[in-house]
C-alpha atoms as a PDB file:
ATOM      1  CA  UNK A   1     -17.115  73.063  10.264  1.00  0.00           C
ATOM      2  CA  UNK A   2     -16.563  69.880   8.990  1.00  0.00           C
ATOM      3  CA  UNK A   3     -12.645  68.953   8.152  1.00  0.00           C
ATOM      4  CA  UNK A   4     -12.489  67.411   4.245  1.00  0.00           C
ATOM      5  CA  UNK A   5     -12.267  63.882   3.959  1.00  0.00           C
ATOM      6  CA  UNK A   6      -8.943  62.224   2.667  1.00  0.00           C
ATOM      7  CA  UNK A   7      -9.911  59.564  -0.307  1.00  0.00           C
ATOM      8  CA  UNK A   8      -7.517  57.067  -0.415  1.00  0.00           C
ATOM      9  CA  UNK A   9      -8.269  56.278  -4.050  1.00  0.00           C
ATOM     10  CA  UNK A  10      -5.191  58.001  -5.211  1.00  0.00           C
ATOM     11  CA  UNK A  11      -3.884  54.827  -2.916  1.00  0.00           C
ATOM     12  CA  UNK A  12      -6.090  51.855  -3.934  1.00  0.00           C
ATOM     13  CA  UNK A  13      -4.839  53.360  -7.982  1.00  0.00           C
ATOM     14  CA  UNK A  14      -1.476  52.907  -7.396  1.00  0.00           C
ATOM     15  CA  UNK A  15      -1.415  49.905  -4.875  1.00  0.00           C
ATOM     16  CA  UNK A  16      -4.165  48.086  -7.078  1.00  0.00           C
ATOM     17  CA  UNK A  17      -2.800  48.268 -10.427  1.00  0.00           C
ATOM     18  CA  UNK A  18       0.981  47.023  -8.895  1.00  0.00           C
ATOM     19  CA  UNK A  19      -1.141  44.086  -7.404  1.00  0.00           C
ATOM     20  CA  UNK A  20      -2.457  43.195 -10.418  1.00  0.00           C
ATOM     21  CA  UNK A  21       0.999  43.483 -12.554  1.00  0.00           C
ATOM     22  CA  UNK A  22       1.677  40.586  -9.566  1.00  0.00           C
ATOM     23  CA  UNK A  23      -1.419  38.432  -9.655  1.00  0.00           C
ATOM     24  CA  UNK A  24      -0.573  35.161 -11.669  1.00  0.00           C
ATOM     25  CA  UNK A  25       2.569  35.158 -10.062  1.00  0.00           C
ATOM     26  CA  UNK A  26       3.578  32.349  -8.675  1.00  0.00           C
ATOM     27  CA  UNK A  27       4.899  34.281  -5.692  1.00  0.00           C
ATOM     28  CA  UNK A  28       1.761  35.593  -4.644  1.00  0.00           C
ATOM     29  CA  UNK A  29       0.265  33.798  -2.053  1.00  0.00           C
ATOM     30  CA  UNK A  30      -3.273  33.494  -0.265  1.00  0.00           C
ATOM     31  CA  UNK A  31      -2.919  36.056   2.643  1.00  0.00           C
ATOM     32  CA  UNK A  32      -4.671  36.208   5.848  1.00  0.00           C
ATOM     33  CA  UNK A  33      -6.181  39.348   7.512  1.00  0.00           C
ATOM     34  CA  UNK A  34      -6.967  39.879  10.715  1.00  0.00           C
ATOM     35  CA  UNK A  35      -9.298  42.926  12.262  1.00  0.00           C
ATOM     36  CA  UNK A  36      -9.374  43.858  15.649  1.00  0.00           C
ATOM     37  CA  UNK A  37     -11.803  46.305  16.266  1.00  0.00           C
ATOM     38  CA  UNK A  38     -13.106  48.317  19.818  1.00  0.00           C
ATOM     39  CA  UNK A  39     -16.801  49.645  19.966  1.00  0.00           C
ATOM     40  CA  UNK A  40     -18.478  51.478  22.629  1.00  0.00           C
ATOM     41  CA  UNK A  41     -22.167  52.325  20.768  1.00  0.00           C
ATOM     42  CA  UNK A  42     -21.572  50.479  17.386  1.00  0.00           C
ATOM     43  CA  UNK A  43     -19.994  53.021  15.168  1.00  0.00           C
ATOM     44  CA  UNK A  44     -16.380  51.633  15.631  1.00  0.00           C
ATOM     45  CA  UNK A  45     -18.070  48.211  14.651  1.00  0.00           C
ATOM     46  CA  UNK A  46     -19.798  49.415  11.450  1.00  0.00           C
ATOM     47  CA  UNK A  47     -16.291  50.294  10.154  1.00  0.00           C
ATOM     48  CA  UNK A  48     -14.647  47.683  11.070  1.00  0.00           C
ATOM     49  CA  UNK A  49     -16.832  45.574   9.106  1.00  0.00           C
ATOM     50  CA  UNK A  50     -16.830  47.618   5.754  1.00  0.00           C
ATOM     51  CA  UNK A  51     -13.018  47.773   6.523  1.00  0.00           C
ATOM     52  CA  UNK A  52     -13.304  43.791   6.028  1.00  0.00           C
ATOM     53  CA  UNK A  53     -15.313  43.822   3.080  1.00  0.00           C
ATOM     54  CA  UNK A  54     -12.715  46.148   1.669  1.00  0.00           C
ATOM     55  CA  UNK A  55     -10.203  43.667   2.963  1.00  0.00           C
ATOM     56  CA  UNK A  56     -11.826  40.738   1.391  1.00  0.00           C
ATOM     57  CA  UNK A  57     -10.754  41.990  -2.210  1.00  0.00           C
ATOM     58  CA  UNK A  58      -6.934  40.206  -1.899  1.00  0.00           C
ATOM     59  CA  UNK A  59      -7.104  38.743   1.888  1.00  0.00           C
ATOM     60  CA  UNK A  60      -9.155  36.151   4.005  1.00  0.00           C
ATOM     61  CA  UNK A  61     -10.353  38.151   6.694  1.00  0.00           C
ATOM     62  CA  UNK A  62     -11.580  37.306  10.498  1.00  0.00           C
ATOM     63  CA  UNK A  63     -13.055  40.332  12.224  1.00  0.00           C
ATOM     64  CA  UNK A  64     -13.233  40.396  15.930  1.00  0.00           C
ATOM     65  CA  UNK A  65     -13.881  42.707  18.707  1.00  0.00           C
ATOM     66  CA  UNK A  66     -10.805  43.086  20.963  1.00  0.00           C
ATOM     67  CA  UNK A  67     -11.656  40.440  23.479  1.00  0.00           C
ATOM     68  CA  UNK A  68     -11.882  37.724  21.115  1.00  0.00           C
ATOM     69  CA  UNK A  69      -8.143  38.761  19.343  1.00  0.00           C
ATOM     70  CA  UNK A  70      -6.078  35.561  20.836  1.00  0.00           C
ATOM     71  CA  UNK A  71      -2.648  34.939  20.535  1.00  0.00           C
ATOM     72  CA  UNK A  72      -3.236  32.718  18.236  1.00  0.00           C
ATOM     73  CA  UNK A  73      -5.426  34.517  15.919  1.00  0.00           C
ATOM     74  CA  UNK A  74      -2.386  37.467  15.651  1.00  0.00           C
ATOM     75  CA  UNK A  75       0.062  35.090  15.545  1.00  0.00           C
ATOM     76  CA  UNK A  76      -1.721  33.604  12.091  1.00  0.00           C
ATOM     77  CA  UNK A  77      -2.368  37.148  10.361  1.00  0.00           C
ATOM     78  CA  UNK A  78      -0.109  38.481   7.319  1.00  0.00           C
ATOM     79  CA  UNK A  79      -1.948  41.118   8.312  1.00  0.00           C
ATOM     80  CA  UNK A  80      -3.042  43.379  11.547  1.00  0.00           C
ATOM     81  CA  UNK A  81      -5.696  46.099  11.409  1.00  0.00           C
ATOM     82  CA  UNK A  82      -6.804  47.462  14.334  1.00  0.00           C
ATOM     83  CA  UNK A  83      -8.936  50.266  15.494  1.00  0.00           C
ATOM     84  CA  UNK A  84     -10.687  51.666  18.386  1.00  0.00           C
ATOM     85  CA  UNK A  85     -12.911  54.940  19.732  1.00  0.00           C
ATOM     86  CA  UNK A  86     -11.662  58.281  20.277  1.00  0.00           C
ATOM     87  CA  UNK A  87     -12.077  59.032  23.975  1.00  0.00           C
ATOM     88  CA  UNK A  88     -10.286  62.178  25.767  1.00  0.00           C
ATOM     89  CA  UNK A  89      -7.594  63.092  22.456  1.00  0.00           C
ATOM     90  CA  UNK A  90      -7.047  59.114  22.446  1.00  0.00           C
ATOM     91  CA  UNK A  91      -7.172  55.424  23.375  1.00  0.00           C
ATOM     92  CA  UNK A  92     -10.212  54.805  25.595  1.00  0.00           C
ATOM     93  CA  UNK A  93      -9.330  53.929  29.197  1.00  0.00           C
ATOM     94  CA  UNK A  94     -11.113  51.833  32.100  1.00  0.00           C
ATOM     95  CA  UNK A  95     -12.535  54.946  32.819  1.00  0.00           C
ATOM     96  CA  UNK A  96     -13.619  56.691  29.703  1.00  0.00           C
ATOM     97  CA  UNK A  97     -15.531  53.317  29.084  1.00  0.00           C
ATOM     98  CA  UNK A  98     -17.062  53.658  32.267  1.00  0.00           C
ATOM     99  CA  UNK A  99     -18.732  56.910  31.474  1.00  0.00           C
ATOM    100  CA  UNK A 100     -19.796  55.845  27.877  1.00  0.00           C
ATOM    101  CA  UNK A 101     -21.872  53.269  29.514  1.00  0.00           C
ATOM    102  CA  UNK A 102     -22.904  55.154  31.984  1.00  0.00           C
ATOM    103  CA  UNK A 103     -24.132  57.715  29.088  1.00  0.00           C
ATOM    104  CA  UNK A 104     -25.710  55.161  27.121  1.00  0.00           C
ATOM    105  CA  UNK A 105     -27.987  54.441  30.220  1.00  0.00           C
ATOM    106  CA  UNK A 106     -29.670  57.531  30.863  1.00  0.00           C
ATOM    107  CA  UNK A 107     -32.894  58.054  29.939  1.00  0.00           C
ATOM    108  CA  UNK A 108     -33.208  59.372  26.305  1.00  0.00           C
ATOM    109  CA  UNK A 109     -29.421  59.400  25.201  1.00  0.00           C
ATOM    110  CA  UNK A 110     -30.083  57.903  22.201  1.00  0.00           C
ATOM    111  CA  UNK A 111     -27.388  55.410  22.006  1.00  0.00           C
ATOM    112  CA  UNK A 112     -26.909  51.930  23.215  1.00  0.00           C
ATOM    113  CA  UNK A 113     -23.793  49.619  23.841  1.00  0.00           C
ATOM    114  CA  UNK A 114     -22.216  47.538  20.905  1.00  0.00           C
ATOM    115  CA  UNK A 115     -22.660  43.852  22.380  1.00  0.00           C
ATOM    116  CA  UNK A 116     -19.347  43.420  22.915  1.00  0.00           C
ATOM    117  CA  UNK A 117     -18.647  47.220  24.721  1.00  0.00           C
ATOM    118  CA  UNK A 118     -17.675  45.595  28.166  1.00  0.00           C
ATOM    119  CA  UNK A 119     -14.581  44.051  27.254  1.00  0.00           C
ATOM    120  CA  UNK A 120     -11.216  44.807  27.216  1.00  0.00           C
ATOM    121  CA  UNK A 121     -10.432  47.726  25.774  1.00  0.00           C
ATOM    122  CA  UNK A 122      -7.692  48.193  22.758  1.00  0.00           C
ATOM    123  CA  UNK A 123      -4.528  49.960  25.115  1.00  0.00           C
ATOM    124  CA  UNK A 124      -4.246  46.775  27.221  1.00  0.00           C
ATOM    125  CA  UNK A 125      -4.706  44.517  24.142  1.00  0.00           C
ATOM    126  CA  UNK A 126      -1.907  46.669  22.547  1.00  0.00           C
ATOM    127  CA  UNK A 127       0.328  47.236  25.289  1.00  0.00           C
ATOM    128  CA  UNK A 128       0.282  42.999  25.691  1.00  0.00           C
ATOM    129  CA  UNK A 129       0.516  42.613  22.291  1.00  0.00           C
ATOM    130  CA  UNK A 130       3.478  39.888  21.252  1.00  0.00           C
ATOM    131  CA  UNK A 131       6.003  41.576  19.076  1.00  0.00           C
ATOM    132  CA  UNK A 132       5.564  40.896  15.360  1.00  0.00           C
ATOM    133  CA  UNK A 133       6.545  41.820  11.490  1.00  0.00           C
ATOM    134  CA  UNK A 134       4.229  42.133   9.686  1.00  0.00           C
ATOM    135  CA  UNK A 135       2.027  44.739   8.143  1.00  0.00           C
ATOM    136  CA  UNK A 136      -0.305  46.741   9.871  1.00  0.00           C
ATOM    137  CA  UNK A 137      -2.969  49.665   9.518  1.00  0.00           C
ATOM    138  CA  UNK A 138      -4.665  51.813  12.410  1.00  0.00           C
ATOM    139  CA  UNK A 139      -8.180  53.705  12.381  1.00  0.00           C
ATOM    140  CA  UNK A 140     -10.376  55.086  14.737  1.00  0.00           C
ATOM    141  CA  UNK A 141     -13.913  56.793  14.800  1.00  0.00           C
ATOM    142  CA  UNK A 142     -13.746  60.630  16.216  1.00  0.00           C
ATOM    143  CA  UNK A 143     -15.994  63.723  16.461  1.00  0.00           C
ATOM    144  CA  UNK A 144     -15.725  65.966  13.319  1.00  0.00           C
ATOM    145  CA  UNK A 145     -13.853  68.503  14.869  1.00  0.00           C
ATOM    146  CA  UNK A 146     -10.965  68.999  13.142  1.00  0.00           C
ATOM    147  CA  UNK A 147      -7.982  66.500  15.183  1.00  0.00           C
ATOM    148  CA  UNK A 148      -6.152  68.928  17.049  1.00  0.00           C
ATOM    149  CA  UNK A 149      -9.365  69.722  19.087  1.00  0.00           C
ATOM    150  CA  UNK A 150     -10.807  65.468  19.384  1.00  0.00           C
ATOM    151  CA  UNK A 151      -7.473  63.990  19.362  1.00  0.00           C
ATOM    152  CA  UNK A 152      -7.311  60.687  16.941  1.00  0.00           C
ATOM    153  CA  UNK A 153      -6.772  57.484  19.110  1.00  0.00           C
ATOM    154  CA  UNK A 154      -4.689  55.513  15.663  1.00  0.00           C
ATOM    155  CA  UNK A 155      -2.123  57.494  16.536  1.00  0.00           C
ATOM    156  CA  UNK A 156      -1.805  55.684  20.082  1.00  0.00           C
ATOM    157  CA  UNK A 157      -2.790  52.213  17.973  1.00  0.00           C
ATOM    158  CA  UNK A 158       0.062  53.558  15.243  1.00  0.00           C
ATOM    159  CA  UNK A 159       2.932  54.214  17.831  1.00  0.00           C
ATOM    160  CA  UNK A 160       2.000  50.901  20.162  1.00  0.00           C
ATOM    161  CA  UNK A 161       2.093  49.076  17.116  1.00  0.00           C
ATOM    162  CA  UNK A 162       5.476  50.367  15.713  1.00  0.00           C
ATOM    163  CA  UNK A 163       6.317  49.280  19.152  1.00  0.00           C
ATOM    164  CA  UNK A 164       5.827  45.759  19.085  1.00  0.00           C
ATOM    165  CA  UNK A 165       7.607  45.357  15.598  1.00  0.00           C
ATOM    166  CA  UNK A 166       5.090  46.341  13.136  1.00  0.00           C
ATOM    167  CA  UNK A 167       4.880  48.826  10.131  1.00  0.00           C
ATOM    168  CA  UNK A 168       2.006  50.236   8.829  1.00  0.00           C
ATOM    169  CA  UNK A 169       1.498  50.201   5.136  1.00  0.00           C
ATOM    170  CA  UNK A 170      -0.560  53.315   5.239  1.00  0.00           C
ATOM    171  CA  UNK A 171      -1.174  56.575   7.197  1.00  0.00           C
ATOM    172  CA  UNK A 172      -3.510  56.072  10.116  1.00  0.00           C
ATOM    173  CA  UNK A 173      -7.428  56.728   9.168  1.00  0.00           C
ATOM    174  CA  UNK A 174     -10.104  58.433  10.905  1.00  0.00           C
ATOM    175  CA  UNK A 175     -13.823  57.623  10.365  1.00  0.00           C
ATOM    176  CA  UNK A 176     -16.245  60.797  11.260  1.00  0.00           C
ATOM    177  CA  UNK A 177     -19.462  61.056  13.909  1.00  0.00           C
ATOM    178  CA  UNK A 178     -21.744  63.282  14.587  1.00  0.00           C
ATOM    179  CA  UNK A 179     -22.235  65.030  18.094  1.00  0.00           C
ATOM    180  CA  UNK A 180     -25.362  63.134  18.419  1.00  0.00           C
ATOM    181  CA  UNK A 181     -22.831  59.556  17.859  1.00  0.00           C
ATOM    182  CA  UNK A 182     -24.239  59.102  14.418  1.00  0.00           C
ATOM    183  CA  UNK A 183     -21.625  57.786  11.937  1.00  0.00           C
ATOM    184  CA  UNK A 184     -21.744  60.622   9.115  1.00  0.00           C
ATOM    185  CA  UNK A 185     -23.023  59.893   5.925  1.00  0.00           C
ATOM    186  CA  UNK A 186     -20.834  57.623   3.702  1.00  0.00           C
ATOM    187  CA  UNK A 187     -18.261  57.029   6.347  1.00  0.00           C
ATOM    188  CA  UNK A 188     -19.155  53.214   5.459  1.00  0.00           C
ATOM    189  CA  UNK A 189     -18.293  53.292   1.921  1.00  0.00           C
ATOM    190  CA  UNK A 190     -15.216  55.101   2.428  1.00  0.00           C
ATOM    191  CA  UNK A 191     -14.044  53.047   4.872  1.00  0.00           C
ATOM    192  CA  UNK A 192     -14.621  49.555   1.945  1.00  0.00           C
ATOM    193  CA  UNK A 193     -12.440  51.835   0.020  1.00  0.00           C
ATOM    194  CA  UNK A 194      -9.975  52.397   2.641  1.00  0.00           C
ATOM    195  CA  UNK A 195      -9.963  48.219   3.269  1.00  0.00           C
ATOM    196  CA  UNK A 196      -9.324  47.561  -0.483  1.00  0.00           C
ATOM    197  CA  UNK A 197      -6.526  50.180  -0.618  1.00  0.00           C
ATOM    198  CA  UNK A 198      -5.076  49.134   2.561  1.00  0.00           C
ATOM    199  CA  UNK A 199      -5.521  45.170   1.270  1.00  0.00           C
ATOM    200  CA  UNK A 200      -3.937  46.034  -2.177  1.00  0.00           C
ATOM    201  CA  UNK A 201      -0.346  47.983  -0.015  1.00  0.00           C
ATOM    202  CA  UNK A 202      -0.166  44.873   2.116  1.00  0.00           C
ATOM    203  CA  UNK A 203      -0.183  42.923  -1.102  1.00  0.00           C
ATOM    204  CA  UNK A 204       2.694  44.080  -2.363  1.00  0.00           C
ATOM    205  CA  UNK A 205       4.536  44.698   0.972  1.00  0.00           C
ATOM    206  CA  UNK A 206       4.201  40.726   0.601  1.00  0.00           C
ATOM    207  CA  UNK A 207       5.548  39.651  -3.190  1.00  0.00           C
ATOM    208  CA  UNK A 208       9.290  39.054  -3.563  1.00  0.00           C
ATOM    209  CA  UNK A 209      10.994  41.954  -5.240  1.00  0.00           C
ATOM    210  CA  UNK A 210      11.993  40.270  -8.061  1.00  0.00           C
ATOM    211  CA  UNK A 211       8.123  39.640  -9.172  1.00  0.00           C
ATOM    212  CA  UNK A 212       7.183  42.938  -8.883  1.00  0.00           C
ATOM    213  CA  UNK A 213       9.652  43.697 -11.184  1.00  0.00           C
ATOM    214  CA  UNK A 214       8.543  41.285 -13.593  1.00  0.00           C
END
C-alpha cells in the first residue's frame, strides 16, 4: 500500500503569509539558494529541479549535482538544500552506486544513468562538508514502502548536516518511486510546493526580529 503523502501547504500558509507581512521591509534582503542534489537514474534530479523552481519564489537559486557543490558555492548560500537516493535504509555508498549502474546496464532494465551518476556521492560531500549556520532542508527519493521498511536517506543528510552547524527549517522530505524507478505521479508538483514552503521558512529564519514584529 501506498503511505499518504504529507502536503506541506499547511507550511507554505503560515511561512508565506509571515513573509509577506516582511516584504517591503527594509530588512529583507535578496537571498541566495543553493541545491545540491545526488541522482543515480534521474528521479533524484527531477526533484531537485522542481525543488528550485519552488525555491525561486523568494531566493536566487544554483542547482548542482554533488560534484559540482565547491567550497565556494556553499560558502555563498543563505541557504543549503540537499538531497540524495535512498539506497540500503540510507545514504548511497561506493558500493550501492556500483550496483545501480551495474543495473542500469543490463539488457532491458528500463532505466539509464542521470549524466552526472558517476560522481561523488552525497556521504563524502557531507562528511567534508565545512561547518556552517545557516539554514538548511534535506530530501530524498525512496520506494513507496512505508519508511521503516526503505529507510529515508534525509535523515543521514539531516543528522550530517546538524553536524556541521546547520539547522533545518523544516522536517526532512521524501519524494515517492515506483518499483519499476518511475517517479509517482505528481511527486514533481509537490516537490515546487515543498521548495516554495521551504523558501518562504528560510525567509523568515533570515529577517531581524524586530521586522517581523512590525
Amino acid at each position: 500500500m501506498v503511505p499518504a503523502l504529507r502536503d506541506p501547504r499547511p507550511w507554505l500558509v503560515q511561512a508565506g503569509l509571515a513573509a509577506l507581512k516582511v516584504k517591503d521591509s527594509r530588512d529583507v534582503i535578496n537571498m541566495r539558494a543553493l541545491v545540491v542534489y545526488e541522482s543515480m537514474y534521474g528521479n533524484t534530479h527531477v526533484i531537485a529541479s522542481n525543488i528550485a523552481d519552488g525555491l525561486r519564489a523568494t531566493h536566487e537559486v544554483t542547482l548542482v549535482p554533488v560534484a559540482a557543490a565547491t567550497v565556494d558555492l556553499v560558502a555563498r548560500a543563505d541557504l543549503l538544500v540537499v538531497g540524495g537516493p535512498t539506497h540500503t535504509h540510507g545514504l548511497s555508498t561506493a558500493a550501492s552506486r556500483q550496483l545501480a549502474a551495474k543495473a542500469a546496464a543490463r539488457l532491458g532494465s528500463g532505466v539509464t544513468l542521470d549524466p552526472d551518476a558517476g560522481g561523488p556521492g552525497l556521504r563524502d560531500w557531507l562528511s567534508d562538508l565545512a561547518d556552517g549556520h545557516a539554514p538548511a532542508a534535506a530530501f530524498d527519493t525512496r520506494l513507496t514502502e512505508i519508511a521503516v521498511l526503505t529507510g529515508r536517506a534525509s535523515r543521514g543528510i539531516r543528522k550530517l548536516l546538524k553536524r556541521h552547524g546547520y539547522w533545518l527549517v523544516m522536517p526532512p522530505e521524501s519524494f515517492l518511486v515506483s518499483q519499476r524507478n518511475i517517479l509517482l505521479k505528481a511527486e514533481a508538483s509537490r516537490a515546487r510546493r515543498w521548495g516554495e514552503a521551504v523558501g518562504a521558512a528560510a525567509t523568515i529564519a533570515h529577517v531581524p526580529a524586530r521586522a517581523r514584529a512590525a
